[in-house]
C-alpha atoms as a PDB file:
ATOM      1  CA  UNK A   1       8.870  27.189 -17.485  1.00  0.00           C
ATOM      2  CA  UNK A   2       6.740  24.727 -15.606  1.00  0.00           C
ATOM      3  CA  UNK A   3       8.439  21.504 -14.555  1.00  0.00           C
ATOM      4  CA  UNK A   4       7.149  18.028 -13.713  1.00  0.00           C
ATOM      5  CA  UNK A   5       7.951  17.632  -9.894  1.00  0.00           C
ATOM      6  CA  UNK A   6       8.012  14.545  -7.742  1.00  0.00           C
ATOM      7  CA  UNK A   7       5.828  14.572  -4.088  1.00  0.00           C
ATOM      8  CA  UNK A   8       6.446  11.647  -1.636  1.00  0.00           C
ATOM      9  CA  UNK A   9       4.273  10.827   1.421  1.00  0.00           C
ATOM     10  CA  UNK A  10       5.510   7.691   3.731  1.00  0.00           C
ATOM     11  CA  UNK A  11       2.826   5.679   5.965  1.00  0.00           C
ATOM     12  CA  UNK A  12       3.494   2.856   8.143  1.00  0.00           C
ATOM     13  CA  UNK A  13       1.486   0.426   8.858  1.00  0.00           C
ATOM     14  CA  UNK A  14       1.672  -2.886  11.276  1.00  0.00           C
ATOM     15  CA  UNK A  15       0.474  -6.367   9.580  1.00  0.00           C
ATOM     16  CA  UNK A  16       1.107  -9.716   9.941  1.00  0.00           C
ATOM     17  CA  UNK A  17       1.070 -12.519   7.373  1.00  0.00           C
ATOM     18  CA  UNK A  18       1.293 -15.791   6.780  1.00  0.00           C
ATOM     19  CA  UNK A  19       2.548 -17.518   3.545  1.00  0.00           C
ATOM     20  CA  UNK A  20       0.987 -20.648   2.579  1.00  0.00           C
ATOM     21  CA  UNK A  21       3.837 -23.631   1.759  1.00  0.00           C
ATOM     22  CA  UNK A  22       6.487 -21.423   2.341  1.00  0.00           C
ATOM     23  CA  UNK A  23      10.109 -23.564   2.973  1.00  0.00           C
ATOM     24  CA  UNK A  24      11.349 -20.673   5.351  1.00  0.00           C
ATOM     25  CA  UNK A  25      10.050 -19.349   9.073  1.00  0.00           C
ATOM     26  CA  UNK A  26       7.645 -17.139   6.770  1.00  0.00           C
ATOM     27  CA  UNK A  27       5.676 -20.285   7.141  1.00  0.00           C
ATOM     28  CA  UNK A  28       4.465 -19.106  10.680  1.00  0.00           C
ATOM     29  CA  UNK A  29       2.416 -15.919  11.540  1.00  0.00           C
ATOM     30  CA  UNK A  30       4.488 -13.081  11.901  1.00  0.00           C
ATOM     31  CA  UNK A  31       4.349  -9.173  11.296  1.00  0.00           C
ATOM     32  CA  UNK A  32       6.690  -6.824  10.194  1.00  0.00           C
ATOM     33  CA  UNK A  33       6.179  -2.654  10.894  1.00  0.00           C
ATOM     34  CA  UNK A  34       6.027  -1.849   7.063  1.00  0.00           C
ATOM     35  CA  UNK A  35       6.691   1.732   5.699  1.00  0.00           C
ATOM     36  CA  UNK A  36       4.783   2.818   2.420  1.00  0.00           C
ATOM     37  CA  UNK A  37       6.170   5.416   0.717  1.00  0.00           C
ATOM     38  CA  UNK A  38       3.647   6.955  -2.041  1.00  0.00           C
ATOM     39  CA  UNK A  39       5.494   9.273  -4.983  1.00  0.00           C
ATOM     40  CA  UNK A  40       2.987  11.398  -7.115  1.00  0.00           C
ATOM     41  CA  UNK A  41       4.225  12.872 -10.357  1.00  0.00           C
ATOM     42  CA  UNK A  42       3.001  16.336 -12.184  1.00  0.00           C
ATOM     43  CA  UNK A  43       2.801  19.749 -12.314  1.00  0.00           C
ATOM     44  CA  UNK A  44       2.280  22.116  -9.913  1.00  0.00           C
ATOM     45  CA  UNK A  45      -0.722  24.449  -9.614  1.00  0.00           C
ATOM     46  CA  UNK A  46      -0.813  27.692 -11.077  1.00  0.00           C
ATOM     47  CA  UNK A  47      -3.358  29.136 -10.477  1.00  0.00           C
ATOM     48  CA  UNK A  48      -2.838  32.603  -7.629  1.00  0.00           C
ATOM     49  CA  UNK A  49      -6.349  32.934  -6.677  1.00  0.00           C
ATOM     50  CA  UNK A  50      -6.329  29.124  -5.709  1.00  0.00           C
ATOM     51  CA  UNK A  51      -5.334  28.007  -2.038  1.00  0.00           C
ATOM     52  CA  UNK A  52      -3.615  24.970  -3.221  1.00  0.00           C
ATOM     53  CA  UNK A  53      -1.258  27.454  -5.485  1.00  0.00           C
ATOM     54  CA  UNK A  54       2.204  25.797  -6.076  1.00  0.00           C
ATOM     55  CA  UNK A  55       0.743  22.288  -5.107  1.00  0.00           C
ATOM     56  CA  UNK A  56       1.550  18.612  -7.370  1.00  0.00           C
ATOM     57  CA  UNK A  57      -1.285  17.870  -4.618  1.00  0.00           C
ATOM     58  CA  UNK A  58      -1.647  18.700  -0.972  1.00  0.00           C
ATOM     59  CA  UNK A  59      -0.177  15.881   1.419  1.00  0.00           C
ATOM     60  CA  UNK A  60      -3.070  16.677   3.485  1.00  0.00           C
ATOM     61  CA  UNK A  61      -5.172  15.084   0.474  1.00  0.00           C
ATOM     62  CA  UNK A  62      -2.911  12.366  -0.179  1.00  0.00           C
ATOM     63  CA  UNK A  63      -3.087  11.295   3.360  1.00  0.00           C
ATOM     64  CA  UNK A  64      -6.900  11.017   3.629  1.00  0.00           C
ATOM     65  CA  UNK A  65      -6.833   8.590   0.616  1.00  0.00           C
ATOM     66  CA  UNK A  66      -4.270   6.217   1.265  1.00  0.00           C
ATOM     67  CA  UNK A  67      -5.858   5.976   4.913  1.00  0.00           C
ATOM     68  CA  UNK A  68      -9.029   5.506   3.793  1.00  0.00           C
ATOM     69  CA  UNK A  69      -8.153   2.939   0.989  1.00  0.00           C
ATOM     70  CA  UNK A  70      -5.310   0.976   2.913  1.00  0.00           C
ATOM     71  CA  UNK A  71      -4.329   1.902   5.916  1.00  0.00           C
ATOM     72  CA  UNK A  72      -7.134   1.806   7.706  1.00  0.00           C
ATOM     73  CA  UNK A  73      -8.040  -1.585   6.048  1.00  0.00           C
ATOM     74  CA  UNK A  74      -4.259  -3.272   6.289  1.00  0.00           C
ATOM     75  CA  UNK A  75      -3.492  -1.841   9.716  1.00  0.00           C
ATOM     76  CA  UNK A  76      -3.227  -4.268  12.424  1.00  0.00           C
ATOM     77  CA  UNK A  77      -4.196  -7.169  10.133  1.00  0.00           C
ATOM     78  CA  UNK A  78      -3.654 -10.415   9.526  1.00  0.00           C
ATOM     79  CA  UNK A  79      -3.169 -11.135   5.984  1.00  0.00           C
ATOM     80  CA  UNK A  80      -3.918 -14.796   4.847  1.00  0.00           C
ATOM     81  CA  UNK A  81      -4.003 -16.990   1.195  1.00  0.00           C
ATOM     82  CA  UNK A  82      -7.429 -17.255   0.872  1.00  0.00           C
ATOM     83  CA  UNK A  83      -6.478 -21.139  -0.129  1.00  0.00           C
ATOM     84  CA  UNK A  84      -4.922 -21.666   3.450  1.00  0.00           C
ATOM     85  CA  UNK A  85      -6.389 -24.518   5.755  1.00  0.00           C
ATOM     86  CA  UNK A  86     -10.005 -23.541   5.955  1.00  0.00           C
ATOM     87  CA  UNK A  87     -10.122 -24.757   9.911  1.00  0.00           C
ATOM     88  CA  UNK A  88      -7.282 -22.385  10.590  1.00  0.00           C
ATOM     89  CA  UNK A  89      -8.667 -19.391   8.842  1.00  0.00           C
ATOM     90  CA  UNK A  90     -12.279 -20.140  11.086  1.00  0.00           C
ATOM     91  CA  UNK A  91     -10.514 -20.309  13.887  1.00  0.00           C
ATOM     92  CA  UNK A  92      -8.652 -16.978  12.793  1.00  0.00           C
ATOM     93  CA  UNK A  93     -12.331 -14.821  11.850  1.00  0.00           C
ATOM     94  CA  UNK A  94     -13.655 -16.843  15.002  1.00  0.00           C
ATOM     95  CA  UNK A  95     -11.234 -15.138  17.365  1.00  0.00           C
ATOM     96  CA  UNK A  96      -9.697 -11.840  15.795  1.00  0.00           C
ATOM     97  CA  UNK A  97     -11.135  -8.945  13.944  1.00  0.00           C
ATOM     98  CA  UNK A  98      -9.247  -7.873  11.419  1.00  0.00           C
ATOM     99  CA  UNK A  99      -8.541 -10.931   9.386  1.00  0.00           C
ATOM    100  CA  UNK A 100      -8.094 -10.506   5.280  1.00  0.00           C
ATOM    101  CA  UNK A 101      -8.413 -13.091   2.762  1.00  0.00           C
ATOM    102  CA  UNK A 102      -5.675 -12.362   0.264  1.00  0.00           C
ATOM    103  CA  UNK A 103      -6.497 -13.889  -3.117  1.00  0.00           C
ATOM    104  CA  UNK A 104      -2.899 -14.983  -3.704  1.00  0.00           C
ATOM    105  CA  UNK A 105       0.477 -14.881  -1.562  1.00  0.00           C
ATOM    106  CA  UNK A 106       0.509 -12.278   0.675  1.00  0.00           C
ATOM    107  CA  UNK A 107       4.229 -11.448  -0.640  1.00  0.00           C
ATOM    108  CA  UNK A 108       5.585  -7.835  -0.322  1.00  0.00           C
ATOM    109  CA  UNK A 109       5.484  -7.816  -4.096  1.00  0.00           C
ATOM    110  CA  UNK A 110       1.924  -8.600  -3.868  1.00  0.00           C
ATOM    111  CA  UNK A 111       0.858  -6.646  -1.346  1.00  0.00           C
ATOM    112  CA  UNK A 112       2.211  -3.799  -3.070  1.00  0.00           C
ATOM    113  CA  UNK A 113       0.899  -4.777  -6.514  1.00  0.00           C
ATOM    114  CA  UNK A 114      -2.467  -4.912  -4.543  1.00  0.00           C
ATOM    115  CA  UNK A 115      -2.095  -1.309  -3.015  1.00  0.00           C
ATOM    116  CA  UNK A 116      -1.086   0.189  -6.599  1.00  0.00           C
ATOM    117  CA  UNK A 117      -4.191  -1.339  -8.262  1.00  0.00           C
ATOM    118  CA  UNK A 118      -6.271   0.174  -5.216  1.00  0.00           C
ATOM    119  CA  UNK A 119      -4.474   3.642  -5.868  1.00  0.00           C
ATOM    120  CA  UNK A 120      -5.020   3.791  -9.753  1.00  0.00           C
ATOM    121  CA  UNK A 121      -8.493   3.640  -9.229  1.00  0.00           C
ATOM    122  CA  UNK A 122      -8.790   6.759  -6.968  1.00  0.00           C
ATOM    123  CA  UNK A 123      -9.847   9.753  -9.469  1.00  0.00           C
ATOM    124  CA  UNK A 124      -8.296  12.203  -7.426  1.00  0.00           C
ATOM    125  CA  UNK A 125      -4.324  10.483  -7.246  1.00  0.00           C
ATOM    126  CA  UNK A 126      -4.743   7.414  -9.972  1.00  0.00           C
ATOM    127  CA  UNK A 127      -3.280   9.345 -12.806  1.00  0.00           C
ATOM    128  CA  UNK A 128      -0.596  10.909 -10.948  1.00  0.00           C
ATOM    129  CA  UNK A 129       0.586   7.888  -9.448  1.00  0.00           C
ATOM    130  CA  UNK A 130       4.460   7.525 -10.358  1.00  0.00           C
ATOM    131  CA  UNK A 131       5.982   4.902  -7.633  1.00  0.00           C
ATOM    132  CA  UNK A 132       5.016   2.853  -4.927  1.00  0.00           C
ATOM    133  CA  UNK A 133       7.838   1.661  -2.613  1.00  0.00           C
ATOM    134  CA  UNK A 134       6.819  -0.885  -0.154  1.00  0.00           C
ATOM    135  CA  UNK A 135       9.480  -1.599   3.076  1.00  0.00           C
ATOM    136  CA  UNK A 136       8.925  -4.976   4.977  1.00  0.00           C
ATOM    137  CA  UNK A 137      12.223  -4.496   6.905  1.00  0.00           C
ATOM    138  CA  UNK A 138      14.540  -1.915   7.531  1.00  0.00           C
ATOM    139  CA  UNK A 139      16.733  -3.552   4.510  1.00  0.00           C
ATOM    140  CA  UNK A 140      14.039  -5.306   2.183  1.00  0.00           C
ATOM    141  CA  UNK A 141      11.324  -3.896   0.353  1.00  0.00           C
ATOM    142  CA  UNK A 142       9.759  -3.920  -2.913  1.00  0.00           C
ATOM    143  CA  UNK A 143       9.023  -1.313  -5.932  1.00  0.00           C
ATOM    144  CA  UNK A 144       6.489  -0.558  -8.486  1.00  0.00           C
ATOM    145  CA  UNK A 145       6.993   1.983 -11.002  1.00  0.00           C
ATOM    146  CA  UNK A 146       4.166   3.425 -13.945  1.00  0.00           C
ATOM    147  CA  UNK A 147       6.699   2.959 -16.331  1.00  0.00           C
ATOM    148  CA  UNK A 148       6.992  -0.940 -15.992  1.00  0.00           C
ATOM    149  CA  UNK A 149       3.261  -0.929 -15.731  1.00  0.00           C
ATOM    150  CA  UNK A 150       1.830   1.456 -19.039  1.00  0.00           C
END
């Protein structure tokens, strides 16, 4: 009998945020080296003549879309409430590159809220998607399940 089976791919990614009225030293710009760790659920291919036989999905695949939908994008960025001090954030896109306007608090929790959204749309992973797992620290991250979100 077939079985339901569980893949995981982990990312990292460097980014730096900022959080607007913060009462803690998250107040100032600072990064963290955050590790992503992407769990698809479902059943492996059966199919002999196929070259992805025995597959939930190949990693290979998996990789190529969470690069091209976040990595790439969050990599090396500064992530900023979009309501922060508009002279800062000019002087911010006037200076550096990679600069994102985050339409809220650019929380873990949000971030990661943010990355599941981005991954449910992909037709290739969305409906496979099972957990999200977001690490800020070493000891602190943040987790988003399908089943809190059907």
């Amino acid at each position: 009998m077939l079985q339901q089976i569980r893949v995981t791919k982990i990312f990292t990614l460097e980014m730096a945020h900022v959080l607007l009225g913060y009462d803690g030293d998250c107040k100032n710009i600072h990064g963290h080296s955050y590790k992503l760790h992407i769990t698809l659920k479902g059943l492996p291919l059966t199919d002999d003549s196929h070259v992805k036989n025995g597959m939930v999905i190949d990693f290979k695949e998996l990789k190529k879309i969470v690069k091209d939908k976040i990595i790439t994008r969050f990599d090396h960025a500064l992530v900023i409430n979009k309501n922060h001090d508009r002279s800062l954030i000019n002087m911010l896109e006037n200076n550096f590159e990679k600069i994102i306007l985050f339409e809220t608090q650019p929380t873990c929790e949000l971030l990661l809220s943010h990355f599941a959204n981005i991954l449910k749309q992909d037709s290739t992973i969305g409906d496979r998607l099972w957990n999200i797992k977001l690490y800020e620290t070493a000891t602190s991250y943040a987790e988003w399940f399908l089943s809190d979100n059907i």
